[in-house]
Every structure is written in C-alpha cells, then in structure tokens.
Protein backbone atom coordinates (compact mmCIF):
# COMPACT_ATOMS: atom_id res chain seq x y z
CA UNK A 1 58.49 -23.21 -53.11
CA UNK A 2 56.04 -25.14 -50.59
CA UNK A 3 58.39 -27.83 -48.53
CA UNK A 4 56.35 -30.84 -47.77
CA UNK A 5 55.32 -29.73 -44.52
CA UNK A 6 53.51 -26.44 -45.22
CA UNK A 7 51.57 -28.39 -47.84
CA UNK A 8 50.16 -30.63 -45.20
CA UNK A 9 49.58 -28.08 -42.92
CA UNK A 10 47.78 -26.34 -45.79
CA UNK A 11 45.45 -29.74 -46.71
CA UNK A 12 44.63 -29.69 -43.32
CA UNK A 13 42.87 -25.90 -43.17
CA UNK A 14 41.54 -26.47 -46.36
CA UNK A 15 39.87 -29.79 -44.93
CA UNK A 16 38.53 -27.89 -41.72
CA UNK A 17 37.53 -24.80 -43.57
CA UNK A 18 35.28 -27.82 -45.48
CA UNK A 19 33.87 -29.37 -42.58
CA UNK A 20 32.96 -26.21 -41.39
CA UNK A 21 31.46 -25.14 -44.43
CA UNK A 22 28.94 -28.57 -44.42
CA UNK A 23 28.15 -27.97 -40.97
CA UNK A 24 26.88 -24.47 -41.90
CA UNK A 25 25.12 -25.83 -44.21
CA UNK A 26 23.69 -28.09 -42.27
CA UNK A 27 22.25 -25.74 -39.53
CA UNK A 28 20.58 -23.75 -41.89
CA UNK A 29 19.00 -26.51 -43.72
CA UNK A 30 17.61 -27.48 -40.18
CA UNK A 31 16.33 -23.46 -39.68
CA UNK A 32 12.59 -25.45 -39.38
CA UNK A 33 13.62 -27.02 -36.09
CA UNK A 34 15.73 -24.15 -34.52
CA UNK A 35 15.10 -20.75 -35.30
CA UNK A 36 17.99 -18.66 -35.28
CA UNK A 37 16.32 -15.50 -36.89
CA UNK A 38 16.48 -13.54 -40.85
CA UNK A 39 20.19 -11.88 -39.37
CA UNK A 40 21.67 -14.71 -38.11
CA UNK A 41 21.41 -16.66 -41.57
CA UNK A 42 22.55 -13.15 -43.28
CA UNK A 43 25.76 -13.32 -41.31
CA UNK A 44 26.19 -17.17 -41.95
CA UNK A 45 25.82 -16.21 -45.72
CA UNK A 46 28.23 -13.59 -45.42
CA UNK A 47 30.84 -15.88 -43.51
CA UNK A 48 31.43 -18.66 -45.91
CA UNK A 49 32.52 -16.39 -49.05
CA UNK A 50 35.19 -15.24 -46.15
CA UNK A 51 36.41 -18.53 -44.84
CA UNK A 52 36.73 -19.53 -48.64
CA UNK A 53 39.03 -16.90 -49.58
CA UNK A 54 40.73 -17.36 -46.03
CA UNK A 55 41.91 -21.00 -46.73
CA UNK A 56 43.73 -19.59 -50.33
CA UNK A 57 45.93 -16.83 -48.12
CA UNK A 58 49.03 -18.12 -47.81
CA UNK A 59 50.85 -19.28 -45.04
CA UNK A 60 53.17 -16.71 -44.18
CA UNK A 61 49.85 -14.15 -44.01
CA UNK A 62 47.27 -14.15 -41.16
CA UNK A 63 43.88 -15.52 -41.47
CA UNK A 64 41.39 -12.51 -40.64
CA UNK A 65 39.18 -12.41 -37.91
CA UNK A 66 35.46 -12.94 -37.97
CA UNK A 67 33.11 -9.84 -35.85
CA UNK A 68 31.26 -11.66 -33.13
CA UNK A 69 27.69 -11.87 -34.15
CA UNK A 70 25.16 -10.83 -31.60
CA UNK A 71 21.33 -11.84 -31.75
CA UNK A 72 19.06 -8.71 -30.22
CA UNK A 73 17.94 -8.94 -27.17
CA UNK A 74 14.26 -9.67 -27.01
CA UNK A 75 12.15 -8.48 -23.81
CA UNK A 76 8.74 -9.72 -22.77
CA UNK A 77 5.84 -7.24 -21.97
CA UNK A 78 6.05 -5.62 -18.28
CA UNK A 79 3.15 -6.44 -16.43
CA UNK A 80 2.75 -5.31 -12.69
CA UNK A 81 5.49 -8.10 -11.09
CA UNK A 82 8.36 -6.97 -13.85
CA UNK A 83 9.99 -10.89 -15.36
CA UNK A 84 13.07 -10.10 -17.25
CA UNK A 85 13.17 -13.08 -19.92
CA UNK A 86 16.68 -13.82 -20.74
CA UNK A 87 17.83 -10.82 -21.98
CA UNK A 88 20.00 -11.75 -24.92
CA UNK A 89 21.40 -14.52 -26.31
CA UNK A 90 25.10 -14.10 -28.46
CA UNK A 91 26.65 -16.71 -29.98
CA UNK A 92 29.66 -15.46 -31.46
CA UNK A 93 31.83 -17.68 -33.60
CA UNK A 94 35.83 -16.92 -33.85
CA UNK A 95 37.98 -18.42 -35.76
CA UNK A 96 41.56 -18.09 -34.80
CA UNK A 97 44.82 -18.98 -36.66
CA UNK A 98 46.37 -21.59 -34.59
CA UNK A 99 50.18 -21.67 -34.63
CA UNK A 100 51.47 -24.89 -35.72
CA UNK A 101 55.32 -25.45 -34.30
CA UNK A 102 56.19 -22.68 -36.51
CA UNK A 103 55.83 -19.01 -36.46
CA UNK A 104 52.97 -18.79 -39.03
CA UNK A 105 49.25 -19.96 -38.14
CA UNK A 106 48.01 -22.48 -40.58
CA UNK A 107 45.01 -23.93 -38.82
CA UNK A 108 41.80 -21.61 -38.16
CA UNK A 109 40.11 -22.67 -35.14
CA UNK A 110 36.20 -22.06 -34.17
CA UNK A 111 35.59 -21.17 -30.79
CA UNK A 112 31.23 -20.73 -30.73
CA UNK A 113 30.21 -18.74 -26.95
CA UNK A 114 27.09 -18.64 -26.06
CA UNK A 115 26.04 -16.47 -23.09
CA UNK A 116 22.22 -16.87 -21.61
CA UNK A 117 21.43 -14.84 -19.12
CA UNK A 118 18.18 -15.03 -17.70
CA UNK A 119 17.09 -12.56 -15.18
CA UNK A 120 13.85 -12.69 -12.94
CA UNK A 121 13.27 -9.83 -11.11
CA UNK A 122 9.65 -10.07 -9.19
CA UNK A 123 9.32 -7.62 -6.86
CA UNK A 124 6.32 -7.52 -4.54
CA UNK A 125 5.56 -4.82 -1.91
CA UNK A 126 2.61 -5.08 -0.13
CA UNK A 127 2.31 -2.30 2.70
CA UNK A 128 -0.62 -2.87 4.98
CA UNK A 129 -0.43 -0.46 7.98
CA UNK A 130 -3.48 -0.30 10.01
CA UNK A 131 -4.45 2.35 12.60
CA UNK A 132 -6.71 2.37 14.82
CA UNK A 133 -7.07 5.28 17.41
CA UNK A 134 -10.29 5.19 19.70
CA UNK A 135 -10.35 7.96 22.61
CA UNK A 136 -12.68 7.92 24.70
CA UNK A 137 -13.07 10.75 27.25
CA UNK A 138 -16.25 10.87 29.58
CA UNK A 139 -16.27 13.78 31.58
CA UNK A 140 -19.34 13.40 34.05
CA UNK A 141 -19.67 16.62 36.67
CA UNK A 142 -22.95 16.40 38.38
CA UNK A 143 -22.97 20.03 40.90
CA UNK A 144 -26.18 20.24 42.51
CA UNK A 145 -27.03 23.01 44.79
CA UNK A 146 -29.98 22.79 46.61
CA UNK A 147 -31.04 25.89 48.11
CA UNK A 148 -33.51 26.08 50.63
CA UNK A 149 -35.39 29.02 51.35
CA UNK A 150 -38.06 28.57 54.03
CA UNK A 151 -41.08 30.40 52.99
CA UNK A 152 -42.66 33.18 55.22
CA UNK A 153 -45.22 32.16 57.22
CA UNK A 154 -48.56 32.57 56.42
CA UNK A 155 -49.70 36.20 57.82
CA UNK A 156 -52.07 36.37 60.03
CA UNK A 157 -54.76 39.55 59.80
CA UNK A 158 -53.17 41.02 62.93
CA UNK A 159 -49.79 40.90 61.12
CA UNK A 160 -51.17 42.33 57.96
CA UNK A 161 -53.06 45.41 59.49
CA UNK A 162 -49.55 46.22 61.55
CA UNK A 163 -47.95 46.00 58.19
CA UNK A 164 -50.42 47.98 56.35
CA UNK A 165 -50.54 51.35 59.13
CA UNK A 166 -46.82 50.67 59.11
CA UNK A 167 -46.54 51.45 55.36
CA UNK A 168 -49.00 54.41 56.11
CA UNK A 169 -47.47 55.86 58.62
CA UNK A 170 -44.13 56.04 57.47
CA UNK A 171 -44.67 58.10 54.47
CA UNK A 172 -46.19 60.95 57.53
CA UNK A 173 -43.01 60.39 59.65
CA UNK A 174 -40.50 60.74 56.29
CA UNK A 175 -42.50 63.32 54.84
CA UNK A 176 -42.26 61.85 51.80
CA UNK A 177 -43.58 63.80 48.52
CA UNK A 178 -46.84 62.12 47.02
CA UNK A 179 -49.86 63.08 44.49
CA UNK A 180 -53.49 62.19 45.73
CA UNK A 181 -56.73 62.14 43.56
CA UNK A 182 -60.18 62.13 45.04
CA UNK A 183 -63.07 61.23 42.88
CA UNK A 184 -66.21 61.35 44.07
CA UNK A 185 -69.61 61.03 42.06
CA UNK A 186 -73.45 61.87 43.18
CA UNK A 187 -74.97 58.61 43.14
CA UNK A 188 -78.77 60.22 44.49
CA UNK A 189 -80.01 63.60 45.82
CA UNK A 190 -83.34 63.16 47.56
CA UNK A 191 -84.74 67.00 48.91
CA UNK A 192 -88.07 66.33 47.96
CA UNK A 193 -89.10 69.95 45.86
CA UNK A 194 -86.11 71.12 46.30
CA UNK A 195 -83.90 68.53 44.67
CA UNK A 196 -84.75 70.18 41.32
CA UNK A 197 -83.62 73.22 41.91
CA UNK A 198 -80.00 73.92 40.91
CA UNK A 199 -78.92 75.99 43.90
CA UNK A 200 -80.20 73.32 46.71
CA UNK A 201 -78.17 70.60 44.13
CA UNK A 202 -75.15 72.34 43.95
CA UNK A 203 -74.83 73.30 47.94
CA UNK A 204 -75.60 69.49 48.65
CA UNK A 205 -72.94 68.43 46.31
CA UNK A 206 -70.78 70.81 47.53
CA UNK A 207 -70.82 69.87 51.20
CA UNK A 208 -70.64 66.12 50.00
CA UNK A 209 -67.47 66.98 47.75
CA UNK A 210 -68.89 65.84 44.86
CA UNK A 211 -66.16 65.72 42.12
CA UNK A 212 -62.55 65.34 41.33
CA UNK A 213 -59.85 67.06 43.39
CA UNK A 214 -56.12 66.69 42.54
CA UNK A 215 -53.59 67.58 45.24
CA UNK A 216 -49.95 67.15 45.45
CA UNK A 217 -47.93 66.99 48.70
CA UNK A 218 -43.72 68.63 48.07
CA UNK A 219 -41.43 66.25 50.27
CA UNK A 220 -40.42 67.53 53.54
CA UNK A 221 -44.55 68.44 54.07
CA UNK A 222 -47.43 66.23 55.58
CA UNK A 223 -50.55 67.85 53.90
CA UNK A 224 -53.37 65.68 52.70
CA UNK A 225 -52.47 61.95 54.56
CA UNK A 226 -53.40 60.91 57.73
CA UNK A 227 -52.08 58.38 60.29
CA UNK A 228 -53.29 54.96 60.00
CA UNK A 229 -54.59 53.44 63.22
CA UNK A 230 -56.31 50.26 62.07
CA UNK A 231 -57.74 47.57 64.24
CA UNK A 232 -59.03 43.78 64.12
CA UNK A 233 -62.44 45.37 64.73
CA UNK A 234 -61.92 47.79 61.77
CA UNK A 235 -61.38 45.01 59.36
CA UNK A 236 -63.74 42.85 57.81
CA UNK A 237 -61.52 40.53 56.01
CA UNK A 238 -57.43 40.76 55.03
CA UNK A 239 -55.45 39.08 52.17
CA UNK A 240 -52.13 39.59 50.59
CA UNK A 241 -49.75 38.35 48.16
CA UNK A 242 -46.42 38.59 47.17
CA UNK A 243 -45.29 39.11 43.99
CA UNK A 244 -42.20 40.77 42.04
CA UNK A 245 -39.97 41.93 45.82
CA UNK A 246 -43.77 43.47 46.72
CA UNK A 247 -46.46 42.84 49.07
CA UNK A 248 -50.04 44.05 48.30
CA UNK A 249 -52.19 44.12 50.90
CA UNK A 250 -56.11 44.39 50.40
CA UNK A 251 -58.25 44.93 54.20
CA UNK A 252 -62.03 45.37 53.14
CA UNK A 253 -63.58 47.69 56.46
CA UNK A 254 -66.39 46.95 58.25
CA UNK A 255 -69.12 49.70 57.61
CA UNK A 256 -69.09 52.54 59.56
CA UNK A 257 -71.37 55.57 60.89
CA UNK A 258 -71.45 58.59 62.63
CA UNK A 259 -73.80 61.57 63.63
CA UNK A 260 -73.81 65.15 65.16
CA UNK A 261 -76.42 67.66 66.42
CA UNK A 262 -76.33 70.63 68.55
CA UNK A 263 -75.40 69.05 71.79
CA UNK A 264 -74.06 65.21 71.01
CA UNK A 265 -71.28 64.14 68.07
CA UNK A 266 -70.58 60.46 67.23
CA UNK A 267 -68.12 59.46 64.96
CA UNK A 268 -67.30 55.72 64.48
CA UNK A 269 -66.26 55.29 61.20
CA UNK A 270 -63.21 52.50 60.13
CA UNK A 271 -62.50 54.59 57.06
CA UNK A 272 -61.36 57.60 58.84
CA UNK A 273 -58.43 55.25 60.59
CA UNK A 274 -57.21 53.96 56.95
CA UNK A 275 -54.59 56.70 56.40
CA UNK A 276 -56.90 58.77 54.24
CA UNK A 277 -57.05 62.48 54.95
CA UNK A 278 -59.77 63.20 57.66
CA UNK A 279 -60.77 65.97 60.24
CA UNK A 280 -62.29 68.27 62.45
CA UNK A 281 -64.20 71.37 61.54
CA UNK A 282 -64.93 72.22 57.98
CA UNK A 283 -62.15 71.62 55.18
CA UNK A 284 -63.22 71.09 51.63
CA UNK A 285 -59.25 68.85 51.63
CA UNK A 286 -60.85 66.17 53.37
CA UNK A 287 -61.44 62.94 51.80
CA UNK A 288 -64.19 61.96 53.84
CA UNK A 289 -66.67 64.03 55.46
CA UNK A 290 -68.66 62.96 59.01
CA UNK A 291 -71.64 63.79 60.45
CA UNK A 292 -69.81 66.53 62.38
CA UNK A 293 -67.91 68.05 59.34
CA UNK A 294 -71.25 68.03 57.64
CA UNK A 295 -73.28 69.65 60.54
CA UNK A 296 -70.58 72.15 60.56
CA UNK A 297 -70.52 72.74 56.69
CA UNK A 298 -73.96 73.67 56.13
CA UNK A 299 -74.65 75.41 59.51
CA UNK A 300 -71.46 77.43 59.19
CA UNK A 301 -73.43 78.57 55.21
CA UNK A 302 -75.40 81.76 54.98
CA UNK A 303 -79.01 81.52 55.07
CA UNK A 304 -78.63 77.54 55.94
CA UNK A 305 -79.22 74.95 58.81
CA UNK A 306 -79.64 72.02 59.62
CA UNK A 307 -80.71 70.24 63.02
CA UNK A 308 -78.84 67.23 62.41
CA UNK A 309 -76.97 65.00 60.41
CA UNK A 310 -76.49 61.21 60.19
CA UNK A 311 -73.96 59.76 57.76
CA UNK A 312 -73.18 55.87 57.01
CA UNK A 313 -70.21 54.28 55.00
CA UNK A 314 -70.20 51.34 53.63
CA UNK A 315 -68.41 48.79 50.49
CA UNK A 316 -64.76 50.39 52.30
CA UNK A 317 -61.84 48.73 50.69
CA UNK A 318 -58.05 49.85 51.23
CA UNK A 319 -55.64 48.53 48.98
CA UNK A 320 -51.62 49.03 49.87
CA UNK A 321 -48.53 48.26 47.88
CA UNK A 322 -45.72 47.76 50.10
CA UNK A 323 -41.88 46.80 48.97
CA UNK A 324 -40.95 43.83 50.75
CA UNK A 325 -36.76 45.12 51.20
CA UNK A 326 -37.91 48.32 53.08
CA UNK A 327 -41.20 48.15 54.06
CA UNK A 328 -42.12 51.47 51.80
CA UNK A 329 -45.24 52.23 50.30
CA UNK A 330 -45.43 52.72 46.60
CA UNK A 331 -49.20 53.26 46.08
CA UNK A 332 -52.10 52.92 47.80
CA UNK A 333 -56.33 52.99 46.73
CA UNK A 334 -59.49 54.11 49.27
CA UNK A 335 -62.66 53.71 48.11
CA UNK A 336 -65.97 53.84 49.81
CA UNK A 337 -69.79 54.59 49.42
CA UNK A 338 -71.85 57.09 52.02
CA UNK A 339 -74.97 57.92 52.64
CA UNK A 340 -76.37 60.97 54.24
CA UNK A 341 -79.46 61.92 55.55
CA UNK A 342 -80.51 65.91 57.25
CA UNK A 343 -82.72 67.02 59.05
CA UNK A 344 -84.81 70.21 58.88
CA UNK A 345 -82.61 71.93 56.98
CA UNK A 346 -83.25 75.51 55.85
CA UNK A 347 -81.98 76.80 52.36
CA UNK A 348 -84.42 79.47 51.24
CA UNK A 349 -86.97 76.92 52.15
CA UNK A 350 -87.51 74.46 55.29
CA UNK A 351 -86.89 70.65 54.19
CA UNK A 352 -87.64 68.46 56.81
CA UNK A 353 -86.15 65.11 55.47
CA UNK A 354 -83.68 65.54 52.60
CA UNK A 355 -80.66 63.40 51.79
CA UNK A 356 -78.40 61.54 49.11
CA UNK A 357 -75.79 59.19 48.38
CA UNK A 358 -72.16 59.14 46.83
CA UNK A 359 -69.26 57.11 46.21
CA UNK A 360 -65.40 58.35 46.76
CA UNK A 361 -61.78 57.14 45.51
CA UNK A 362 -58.96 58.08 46.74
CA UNK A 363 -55.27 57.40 45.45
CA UNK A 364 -51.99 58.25 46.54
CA UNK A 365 -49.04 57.68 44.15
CA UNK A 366 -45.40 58.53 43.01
CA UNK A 367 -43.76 58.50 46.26
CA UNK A 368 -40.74 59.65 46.86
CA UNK A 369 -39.36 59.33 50.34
C-alpha cells in the first residue's frame, strides 16, 4: 500500500523523468545546429527506453546508473610546429537517485560534465651556431749569405811561365811515372837526284825521326822529360784559363835556330827549354834534334858526312794542364815545325845542297806522382 507521501514523491520522478525526456528530444531535433556525432544520438536513443522503465521501479529499489558516454577524441594533422586541438570532449550524463528524507531514493538527478581540454604544444628550436676560425701564420725568414771571394789577379806572362816550368819540373824532381808519344811526319825531302832513291830517303828520315815513337817512363825514373827553363824572351805570347779546379796554360815560342860544323856549334832554340826531352850527342829518344845532334848523326853513319848543318824551328806551341790545389801537372802537348838544310853531304854520292822539312808532337800523359 502507497501512503500519500511516496505517491508524491513518485509523481515527482515521473514528472522529471518527462522533462528530461522532452529535452532529449529537443537536442536531437536541433542535431542541424550542434553536431554531436552518429554515437552520441545512438546512446541518447538507448537512454530513454532506460529512464522509462527506471521511473516504474519502485521505491524501495534503486534507480540504475547510466555509463558515462565519451565522444572520441579527434586530433588534427601534425605539421612541423605539433598543435594539439582539444583532445577530447566527454560529456557524461548521470543520473543519481536522490534520497528524499527517507532511506529510499525517489528522485533521479542529472548531473551533465563536460571536460575540454585544449592543449597547444608549439615547439620551436632553431640552433644557429656559427664558427668562424681564421689562422693566419706568416713565417718570413730571409738568410742571405753573401760570400765574397776575391778573384785571382790577372796573371801576368812572367807569372805564367814560372807556373808553367814549375809544373814541368816537378814531375823530374817526384819522378813521377808518365807515357810520352812523339809523332813526327816528313813534310819535304829536297836531295836533288838523290831524293828518289829509297836509301838517301830513309837515312834522312831517320836522322830527322820521322815517325811515331811511344815511350813510357815507371815512377821513381826520369827518362824521356827534361827540365823546363823558360824565359820572357822564349815566349811569344801567354794565356790561361781556369776552369773545373784546373789551370791550362798555352805559351806559343818564339822561333828558334841552331847550327854546327867541324869547329863552331850554336844552339838557340826556345823549344829545347819547354820540358821536352832534348840532348847532347846522338840519341834516337830525343824529341827534338839540333844542328849538333844532326851533325853528329850522320857523320857518326858509315860511308856518310856532312860539312854542316843548319836547323830552324818554328809554329812552337806548349800547352800545360796544371791542378790549381797542388800545382801538379796532368798533361801536357809540344808541337813544332823544323827545317833542315846540309851541306856537302856524302851518301854513296856527294850532294852539295840537300835538305827537308818536318813537323813533331809530343805528349805526355797519365801521371802519376
């Protein structure tokens, strides 16, 4: 039995559960000016058969509870600067049994919460770091050495014939070892008749030393070199150079002559002071021959004589190559032309005026002091 009371209690809820019920209505009629989304009206549909069969329960029973509803949360795009956009939006609609002054809960009451929560992150990072490293290092180191070396003084010919015998002469006192070559080439035979004949030819050319002699001196001996002894009135001209730790040393002679008969013997002749191998008496070794070595030659020769002999030299050039350290010659070149001329010479038959003409090299190398 329903006392007075609970019945009014009762009209009450079934009144609310009404106006609840239009107001639903209501808000989904008006869907075309909010938008709550397909779900939401699903769950609205859903609700009303509940709250109808809630307000027939009776009073001593408890009016269930409705779920919370919860719209999904919606995200806009990422771009580079991330926006959250309010990330979802719940409206959740409870209705709770309010207890009158008694113990039962008659009245169902709507509580709608709606959270919004908009977040914003925008996060910009911009890292500039610039930098800039400029070393410069100039290292400047200016050495400068300047050497001076005064330059010999120019030689005079006096200084160059001293140097020259010098060089000569000090290959006699060391006894150094050597080779020498002596070439020396008819240039005429004039014994009138006689030149034709092979025996007169070949005794002239003999005492001349026509051809080529090779000689070689063993160190510790002093066989086929002379001392040089040359003079300002020797020389015709004098040059050198330097050149490579050497000096070379070129004196051109002035001519020379000499002659010899029985009783008188004359010998002035610059070639026999150049170092070249020279004599008395009668020695095939000797580089060049005099008037006196001639006379002696042929009248010294079986069957031959002569009354006497005039010889001439001329074109005489001595060339020396002397190191510069020690003053040592390393090679050195002779070379002259002579002319002879006899008189009444017998050799099988009396010539009165025969003669001839030659030319002679001589060169010393391979020292070795």
């Amino acid at each position: 039995m329903i006392s007075g009371k609970d019945k009014d209690v009762l009209f009450m809820k079934k009144t609310i559960v009404i106006c609840v019920t239009i107001l639903l209505c209501i808000a989904m009629m008006c869907g075309s000016f909010i938008y709550v989304g397909k779900d939401f009206n699903e769950t609205i549909g859903k609700l009303i058969p509940s709250i109808s069969v809630s307000s027939k329960v009776n009073n001593d029973k408890t009016e269930p509870e409705t779920a919370p509803v919860t719209e999904p949360t919606t995200e806009a795009p990422t771009e580079e600067i991330t926006t959250e956009e309010p990330t979802s939006e719940t409206t959740t609609v409870k209705n709770e049994q309010t207890k009158a002054n008694t113990a039962t809960k008659p009245n169902a009451t709507k509580k709608p919460t709606t959270t919004k929560k908009a977040t914003t992150t925008k996060k910009v990072t911009t890292t500039k770091k610039v930098t800039t490293t400029k070393k410069v290092t100039t290292t400047k180191k200016v050495t400068t050495t300047k050497k001076t070396t005064t330059a010999p003084a120019k030689l005079t010919t006096a200084q160059i014939i001293n140097n020259y015998n010098a060089a000569v002469n000090k290959v006699i006192s060391s006894k150094a070892g050597y080779s020498k070559t002596r070439s020396t080439k008819l240039n005429k035979l004039d014994a009138g008749a006689l030149s034709n004949m092979g025996v007169v030819k070949d005794a002239v050319s003999g005492f001349l030393g026509v051809g080529n002699k090779t000689y070689t001196n063993a160190k510790g001996k002093n066989e086929f070199m002379s001392n040089a002894s040359l003079k300002a009135a020797d020389v015709k001209s004098a040059s050198y150079k330097r050149s490579g730790g050497k000096y070379t040393y070129t004196i051109v002679l002035n001519n020379g002559s000499s002659f010899a008969d029985a009783s008188n013997k004359k010998n002035n002749s610059p070639v026999d002071r150049s170092g070249i191998l020279v004599g008395t008496g009668d020695k095939s070794a000797f580089d060049h021959k005099c008037a006196a070595n001639l006379y002696a030659a042929i009248n010294n020769t079986d069957n031959a004589s002569v009354k006497s002999v005039s010889e001439s030299t001329s074109n005489t050039k001595c060339v020396a190559v002397v190191n510069a350290s020690n003053g040592r010659l390393e090679s050195l070149t002779v070379s002259f032309d002579f002319a002879v001329t006899l008189t009444n010479t017998k050799y099988v038959v009396t010539i009165k005026n025969a003669g001839g003409s030659a030319s002679t090299t001589v060169k010393y190398s391979g020292f070795k002091f």
